[in-house]
C-alpha atoms as a PDB file:
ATOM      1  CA  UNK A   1      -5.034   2.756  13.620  1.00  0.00           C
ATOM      2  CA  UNK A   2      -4.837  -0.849  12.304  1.00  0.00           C
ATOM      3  CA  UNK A   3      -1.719  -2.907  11.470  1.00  0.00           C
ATOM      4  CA  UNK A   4      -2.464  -2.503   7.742  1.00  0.00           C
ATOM      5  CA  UNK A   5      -2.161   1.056   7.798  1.00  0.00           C
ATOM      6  CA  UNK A   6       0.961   1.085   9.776  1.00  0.00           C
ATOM      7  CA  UNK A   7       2.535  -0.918   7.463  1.00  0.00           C
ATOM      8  CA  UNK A   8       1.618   1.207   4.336  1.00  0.00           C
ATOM      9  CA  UNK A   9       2.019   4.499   6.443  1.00  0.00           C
ATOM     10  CA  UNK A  10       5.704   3.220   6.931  1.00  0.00           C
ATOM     11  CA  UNK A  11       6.519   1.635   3.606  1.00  0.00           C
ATOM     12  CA  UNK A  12       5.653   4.440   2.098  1.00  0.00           C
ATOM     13  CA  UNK A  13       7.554   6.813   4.165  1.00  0.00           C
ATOM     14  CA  UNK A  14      10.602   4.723   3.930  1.00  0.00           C
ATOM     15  CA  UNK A  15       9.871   5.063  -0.011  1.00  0.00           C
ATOM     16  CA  UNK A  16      10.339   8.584  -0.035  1.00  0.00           C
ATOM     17  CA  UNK A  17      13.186   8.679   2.085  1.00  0.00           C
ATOM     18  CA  UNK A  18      15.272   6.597   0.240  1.00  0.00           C
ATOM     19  CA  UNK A  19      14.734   8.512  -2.762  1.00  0.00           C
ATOM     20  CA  UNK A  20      14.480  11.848  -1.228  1.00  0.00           C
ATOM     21  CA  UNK A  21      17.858  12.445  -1.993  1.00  0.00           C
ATOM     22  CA  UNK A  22      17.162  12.072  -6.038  1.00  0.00           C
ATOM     23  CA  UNK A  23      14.136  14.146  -5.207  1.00  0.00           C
ATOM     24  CA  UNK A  24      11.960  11.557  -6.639  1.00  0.00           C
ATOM     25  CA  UNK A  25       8.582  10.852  -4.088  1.00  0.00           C
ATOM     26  CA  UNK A  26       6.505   7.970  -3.978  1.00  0.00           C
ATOM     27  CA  UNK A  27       3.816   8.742  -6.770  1.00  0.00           C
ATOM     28  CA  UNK A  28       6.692   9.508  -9.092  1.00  0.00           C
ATOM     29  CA  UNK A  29       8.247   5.680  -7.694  1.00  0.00           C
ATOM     30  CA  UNK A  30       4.605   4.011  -8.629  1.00  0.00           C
ATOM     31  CA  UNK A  31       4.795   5.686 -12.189  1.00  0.00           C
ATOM     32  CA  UNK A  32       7.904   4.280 -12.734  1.00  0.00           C
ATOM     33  CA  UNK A  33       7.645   0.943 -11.670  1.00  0.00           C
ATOM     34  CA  UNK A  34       4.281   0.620 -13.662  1.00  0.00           C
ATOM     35  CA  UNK A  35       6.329   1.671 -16.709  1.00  0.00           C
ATOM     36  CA  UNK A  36       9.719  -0.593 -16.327  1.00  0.00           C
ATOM     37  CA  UNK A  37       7.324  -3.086 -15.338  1.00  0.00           C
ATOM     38  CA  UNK A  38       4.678  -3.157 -18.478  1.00  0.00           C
ATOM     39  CA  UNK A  39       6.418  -1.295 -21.189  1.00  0.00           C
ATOM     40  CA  UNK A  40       5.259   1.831 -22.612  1.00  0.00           C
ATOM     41  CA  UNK A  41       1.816   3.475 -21.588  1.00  0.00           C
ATOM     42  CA  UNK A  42      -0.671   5.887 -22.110  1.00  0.00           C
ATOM     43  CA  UNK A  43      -1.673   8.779 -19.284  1.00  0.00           C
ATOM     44  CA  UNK A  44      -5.134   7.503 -18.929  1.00  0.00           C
ATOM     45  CA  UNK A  45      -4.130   3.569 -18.336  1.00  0.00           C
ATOM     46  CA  UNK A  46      -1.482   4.863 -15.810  1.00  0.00           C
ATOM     47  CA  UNK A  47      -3.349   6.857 -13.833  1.00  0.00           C
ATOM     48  CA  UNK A  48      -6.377   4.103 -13.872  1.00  0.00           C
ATOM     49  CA  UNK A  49      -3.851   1.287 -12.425  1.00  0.00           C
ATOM     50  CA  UNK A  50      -3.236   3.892  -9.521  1.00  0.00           C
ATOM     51  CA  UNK A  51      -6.236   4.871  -8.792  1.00  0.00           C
ATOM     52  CA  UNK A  52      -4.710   8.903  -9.489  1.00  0.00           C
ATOM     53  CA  UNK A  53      -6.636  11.303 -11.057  1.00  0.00           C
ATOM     54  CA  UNK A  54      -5.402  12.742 -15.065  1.00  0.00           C
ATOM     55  CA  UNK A  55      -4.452  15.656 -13.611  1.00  0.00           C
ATOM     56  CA  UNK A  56      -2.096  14.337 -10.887  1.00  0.00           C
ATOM     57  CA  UNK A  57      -0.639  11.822 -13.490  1.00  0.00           C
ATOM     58  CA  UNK A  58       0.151  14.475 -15.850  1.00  0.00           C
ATOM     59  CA  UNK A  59       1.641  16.516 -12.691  1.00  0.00           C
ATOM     60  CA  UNK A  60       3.865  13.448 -12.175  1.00  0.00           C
ATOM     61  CA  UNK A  61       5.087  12.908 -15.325  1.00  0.00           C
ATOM     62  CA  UNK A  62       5.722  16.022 -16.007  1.00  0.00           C
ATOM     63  CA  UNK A  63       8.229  15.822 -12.820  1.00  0.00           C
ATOM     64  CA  UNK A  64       9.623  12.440 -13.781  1.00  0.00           C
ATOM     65  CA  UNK A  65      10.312  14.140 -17.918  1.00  0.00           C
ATOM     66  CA  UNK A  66      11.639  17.249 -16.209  1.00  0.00           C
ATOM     67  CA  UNK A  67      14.164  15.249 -14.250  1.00  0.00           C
ATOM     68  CA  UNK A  68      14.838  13.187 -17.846  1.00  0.00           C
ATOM     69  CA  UNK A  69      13.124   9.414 -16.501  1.00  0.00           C
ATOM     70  CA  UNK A  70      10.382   9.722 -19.019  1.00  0.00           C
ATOM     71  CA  UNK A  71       9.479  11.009 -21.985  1.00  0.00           C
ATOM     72  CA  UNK A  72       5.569  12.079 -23.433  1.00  0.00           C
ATOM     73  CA  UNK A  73       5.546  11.580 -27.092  1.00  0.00           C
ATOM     74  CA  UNK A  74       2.021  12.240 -29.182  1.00  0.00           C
ATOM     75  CA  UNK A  75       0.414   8.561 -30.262  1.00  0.00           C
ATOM     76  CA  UNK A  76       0.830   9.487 -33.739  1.00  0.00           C
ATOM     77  CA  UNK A  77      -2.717   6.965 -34.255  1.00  0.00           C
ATOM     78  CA  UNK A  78      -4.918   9.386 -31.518  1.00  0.00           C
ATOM     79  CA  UNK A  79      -3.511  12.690 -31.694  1.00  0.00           C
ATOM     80  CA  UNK A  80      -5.360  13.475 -28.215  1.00  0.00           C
ATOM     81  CA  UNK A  81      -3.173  10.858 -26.287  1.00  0.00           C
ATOM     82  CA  UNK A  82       0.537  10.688 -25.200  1.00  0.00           C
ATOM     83  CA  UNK A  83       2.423   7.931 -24.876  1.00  0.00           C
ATOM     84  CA  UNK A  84       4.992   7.430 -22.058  1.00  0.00           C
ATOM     85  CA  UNK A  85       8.264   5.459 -22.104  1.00  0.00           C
ATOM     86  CA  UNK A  86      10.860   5.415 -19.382  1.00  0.00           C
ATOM     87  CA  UNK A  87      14.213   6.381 -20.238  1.00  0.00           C
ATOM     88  CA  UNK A  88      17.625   4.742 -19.763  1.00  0.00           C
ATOM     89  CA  UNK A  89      17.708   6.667 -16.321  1.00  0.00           C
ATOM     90  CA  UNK A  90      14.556   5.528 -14.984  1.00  0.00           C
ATOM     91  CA  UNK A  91      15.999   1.740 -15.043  1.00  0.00           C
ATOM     92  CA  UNK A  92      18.790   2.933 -13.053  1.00  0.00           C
ATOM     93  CA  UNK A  93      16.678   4.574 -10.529  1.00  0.00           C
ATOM     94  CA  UNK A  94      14.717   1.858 -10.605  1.00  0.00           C
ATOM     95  CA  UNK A  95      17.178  -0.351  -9.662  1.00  0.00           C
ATOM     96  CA  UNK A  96      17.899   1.347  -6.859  1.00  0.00           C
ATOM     97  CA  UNK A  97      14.425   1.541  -5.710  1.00  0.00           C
ATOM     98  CA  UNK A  98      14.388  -1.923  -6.156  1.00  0.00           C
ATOM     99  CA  UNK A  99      17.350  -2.484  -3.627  1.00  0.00           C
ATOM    100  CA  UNK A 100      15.763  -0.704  -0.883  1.00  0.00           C
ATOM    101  CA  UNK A 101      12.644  -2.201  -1.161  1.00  0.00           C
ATOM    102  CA  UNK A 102      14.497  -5.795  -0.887  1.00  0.00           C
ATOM    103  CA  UNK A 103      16.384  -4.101   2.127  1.00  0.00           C
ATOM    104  CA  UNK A 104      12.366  -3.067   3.650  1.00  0.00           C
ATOM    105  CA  UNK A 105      10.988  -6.545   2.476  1.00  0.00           C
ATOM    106  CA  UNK A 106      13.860  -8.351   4.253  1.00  0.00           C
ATOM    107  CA  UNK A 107      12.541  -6.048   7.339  1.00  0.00           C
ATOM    108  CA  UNK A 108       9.252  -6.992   7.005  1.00  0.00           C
ATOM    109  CA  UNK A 109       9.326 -10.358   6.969  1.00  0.00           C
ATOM    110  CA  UNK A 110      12.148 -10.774   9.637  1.00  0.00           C
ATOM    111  CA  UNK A 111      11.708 -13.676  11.621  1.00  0.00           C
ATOM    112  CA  UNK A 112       8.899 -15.405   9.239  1.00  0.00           C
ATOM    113  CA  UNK A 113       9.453 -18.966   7.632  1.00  0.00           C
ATOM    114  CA  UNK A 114       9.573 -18.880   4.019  1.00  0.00           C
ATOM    115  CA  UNK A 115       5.862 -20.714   4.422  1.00  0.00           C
ATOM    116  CA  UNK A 116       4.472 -17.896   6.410  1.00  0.00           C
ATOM    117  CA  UNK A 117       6.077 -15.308   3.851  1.00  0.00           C
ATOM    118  CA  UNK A 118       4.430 -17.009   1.321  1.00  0.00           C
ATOM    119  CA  UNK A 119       0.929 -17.237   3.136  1.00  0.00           C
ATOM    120  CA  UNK A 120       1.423 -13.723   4.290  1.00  0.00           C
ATOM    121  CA  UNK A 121       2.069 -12.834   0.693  1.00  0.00           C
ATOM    122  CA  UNK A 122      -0.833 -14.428  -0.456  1.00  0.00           C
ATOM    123  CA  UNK A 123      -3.237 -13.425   1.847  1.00  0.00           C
ATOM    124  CA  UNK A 124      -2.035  -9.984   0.983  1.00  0.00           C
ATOM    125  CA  UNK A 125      -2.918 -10.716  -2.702  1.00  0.00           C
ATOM    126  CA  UNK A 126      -6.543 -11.298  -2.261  1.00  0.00           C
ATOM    127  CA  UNK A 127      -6.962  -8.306  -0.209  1.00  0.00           C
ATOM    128  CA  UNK A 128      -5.831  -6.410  -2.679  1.00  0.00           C
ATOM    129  CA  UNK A 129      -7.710  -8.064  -5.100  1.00  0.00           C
ATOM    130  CA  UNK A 130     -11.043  -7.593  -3.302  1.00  0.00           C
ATOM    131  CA  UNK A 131     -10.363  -3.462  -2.726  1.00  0.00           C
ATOM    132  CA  UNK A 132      -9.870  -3.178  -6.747  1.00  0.00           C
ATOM    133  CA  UNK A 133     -13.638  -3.349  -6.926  1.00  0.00           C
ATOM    134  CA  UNK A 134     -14.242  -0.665  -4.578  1.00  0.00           C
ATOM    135  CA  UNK A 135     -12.842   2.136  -6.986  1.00  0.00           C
ATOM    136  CA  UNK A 136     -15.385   0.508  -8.980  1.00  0.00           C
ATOM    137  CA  UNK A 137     -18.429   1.011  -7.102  1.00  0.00           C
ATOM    138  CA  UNK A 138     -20.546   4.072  -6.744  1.00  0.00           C
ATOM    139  CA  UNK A 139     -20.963   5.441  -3.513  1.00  0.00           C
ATOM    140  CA  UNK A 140     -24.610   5.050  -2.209  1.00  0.00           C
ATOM    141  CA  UNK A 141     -26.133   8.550  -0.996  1.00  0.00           C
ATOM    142  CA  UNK A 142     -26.785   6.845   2.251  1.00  0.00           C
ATOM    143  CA  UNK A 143     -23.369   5.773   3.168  1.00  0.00           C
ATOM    144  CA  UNK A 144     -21.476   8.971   1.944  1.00  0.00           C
ATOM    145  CA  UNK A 145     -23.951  10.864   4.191  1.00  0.00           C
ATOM    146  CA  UNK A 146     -23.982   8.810   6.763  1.00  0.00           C
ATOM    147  CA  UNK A 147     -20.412   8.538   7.190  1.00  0.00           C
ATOM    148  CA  UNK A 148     -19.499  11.672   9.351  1.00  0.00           C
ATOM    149  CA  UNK A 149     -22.038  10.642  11.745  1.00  0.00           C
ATOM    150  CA  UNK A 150     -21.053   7.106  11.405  1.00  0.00           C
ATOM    151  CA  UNK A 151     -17.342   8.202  12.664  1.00  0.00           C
ATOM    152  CA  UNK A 152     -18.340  10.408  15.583  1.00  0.00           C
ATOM    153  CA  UNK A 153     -21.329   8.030  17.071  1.00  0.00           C
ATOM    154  CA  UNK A 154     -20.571   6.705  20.322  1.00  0.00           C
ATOM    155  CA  UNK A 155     -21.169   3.568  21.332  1.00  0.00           C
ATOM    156  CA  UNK A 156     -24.250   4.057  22.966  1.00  0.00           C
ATOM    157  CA  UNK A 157     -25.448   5.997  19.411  1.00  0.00           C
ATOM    158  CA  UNK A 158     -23.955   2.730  17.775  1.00  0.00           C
ATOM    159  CA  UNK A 159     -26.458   0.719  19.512  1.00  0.00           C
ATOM    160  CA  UNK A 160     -29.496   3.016  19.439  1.00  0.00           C
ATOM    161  CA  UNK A 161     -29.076   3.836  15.376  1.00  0.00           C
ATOM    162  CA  UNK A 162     -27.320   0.411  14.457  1.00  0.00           C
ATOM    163  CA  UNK A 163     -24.282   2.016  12.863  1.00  0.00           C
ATOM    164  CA  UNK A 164     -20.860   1.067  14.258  1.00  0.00           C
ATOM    165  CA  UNK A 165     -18.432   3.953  15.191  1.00  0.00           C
ATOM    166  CA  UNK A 166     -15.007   4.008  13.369  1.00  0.00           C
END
């Protein structure tokens, strides 16, 4: 497993522990710091900044309105779309999402310079920036059917076909 997935693996499951206790998990935590963060939203523009499908957005909101952080209203201009605001109670759970995540970030970068928090940071940034186009691209037919084989080849398979195991 590589660094980078150990350190979402973990931030994430020290997300939904310190919020287990308001019952809130971590795709209900992205959903609300997307909407104290921009404002008011639409279902569709939500669940495109995530990468989540419609139907698991309007599962999560529908868990965040039942526990009174957000409310649906119809866009009275497209009858078809709801808007989404967070409520009072979202900024207050917000802000104490906020608090542990200063308390994990602190964590994180113990024992870094501010410099190398900074370059960390950034380097970070553009990785980020270079997956957003992968949502983006179509999958080729020879890569998604190449891929099981691709992850059980052994090296010697590697060598003979080309392909790199996983």
């Amino acid at each position: 497993m590589s660094d980078i997935s150990i350190i979402v693996r973990k931030m994430r499951t020290f997300a939904e522990r310190n919020m287990a206790h308001r019952g809130i998990g971590f795709p209900e935590q992205l959903v609300l710091m997307s909407l104290l963060a921009n404002g008011e939203s639409n279902q569709e523009s939500i669940a495109a900044e995530h990468g989540i499908d419609r139907g698991a957005i309007a599962k999560t909101l529908a868990k965040l309105e039942a526990k009174g952080l957000v409310t649906r209203k119809v866009n009275s201009k497209n009858k078809r779309e709801k808007i989404v605001c967070a409520t009072p109670e979202a900024t207050s759970v917000f802000n104490e999402m906020r608090a542990s995540f200063v308390e994990l970030d602190n964590t994180l970068f113990s024992g870094f310079t501010p410099e190398e928090k900074a370059s960390a940071c950034d380097l970070i940034a553009r990785m980020a920036a270079n997956l957003q186009e992968v949502d983006a691209a179509p999958v080729s037919a020879a890569t998604a059917g190449d891929a099981p084989a691709a992850a059980s080849a052994s090296p010697a398979d590697a060598a003979a076909t080309g392909k790199e195991s996983l």
